[in-house]
Protein backbone atom coordinates (compact mmCIF):
# COMPACT_ATOMS: atom_id res chain seq x y z
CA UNK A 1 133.73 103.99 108.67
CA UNK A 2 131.94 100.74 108.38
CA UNK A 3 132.46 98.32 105.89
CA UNK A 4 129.63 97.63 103.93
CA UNK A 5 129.15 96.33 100.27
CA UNK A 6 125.65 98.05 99.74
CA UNK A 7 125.69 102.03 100.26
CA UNK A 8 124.12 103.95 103.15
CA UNK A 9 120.49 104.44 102.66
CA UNK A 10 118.46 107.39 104.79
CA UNK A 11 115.70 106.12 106.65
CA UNK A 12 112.20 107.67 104.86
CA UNK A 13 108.47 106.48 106.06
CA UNK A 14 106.88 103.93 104.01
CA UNK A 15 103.14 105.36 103.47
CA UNK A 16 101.97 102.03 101.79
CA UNK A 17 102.95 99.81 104.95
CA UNK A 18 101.36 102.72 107.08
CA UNK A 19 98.16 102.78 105.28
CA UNK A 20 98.17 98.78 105.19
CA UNK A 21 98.84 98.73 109.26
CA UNK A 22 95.80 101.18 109.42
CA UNK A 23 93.37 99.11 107.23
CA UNK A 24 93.97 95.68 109.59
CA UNK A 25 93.92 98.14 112.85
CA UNK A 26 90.44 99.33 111.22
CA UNK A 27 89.43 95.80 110.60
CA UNK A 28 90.15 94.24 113.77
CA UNK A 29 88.40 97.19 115.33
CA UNK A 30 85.72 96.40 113.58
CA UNK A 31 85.43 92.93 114.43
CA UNK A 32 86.00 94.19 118.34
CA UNK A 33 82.65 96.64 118.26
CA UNK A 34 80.04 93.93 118.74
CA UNK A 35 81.89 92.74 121.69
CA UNK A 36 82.18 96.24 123.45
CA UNK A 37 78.76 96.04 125.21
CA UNK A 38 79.70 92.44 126.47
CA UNK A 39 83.15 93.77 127.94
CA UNK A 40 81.69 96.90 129.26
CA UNK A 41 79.13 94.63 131.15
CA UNK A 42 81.73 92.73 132.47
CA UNK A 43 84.31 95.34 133.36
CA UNK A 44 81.24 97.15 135.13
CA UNK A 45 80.49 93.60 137.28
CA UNK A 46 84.18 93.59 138.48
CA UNK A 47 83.53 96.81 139.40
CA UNK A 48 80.54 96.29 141.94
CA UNK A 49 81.60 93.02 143.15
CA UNK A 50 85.16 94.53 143.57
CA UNK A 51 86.77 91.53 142.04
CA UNK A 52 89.59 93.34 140.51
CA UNK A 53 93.07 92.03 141.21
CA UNK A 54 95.07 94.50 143.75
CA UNK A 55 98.48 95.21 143.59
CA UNK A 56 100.36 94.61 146.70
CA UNK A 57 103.15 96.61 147.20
């Protein structure tokens, strides 16, 4: 038995700190969508000139 001076709690979900994780993943999301074309473009250049790092094994 441990010794503890507050009791033993059960671990529950806290919806409010869920819902306030979603609302800053939505925002920064948000922010990120103008800069999908520009990082599609570029992905799709690394691509073609084949200037993607390799792993070397």
């Amino acid at each position: 038995m441990t010794r503890s001076a507050t009791p033993p709690r059960t671990v529950t979900g806290r919806a409010d700190m869920s819902a306030i994780g979603y609302i800053i993943a939505g925002g920064v999301l948000l922010l990120l969508f103008p800069l999908l074309p520009f990082i599609a473009i570029a992905w799709l250049l690394s691509r073609a000139l084949g200037t993607e790092p390799r792993a070397e094994a």
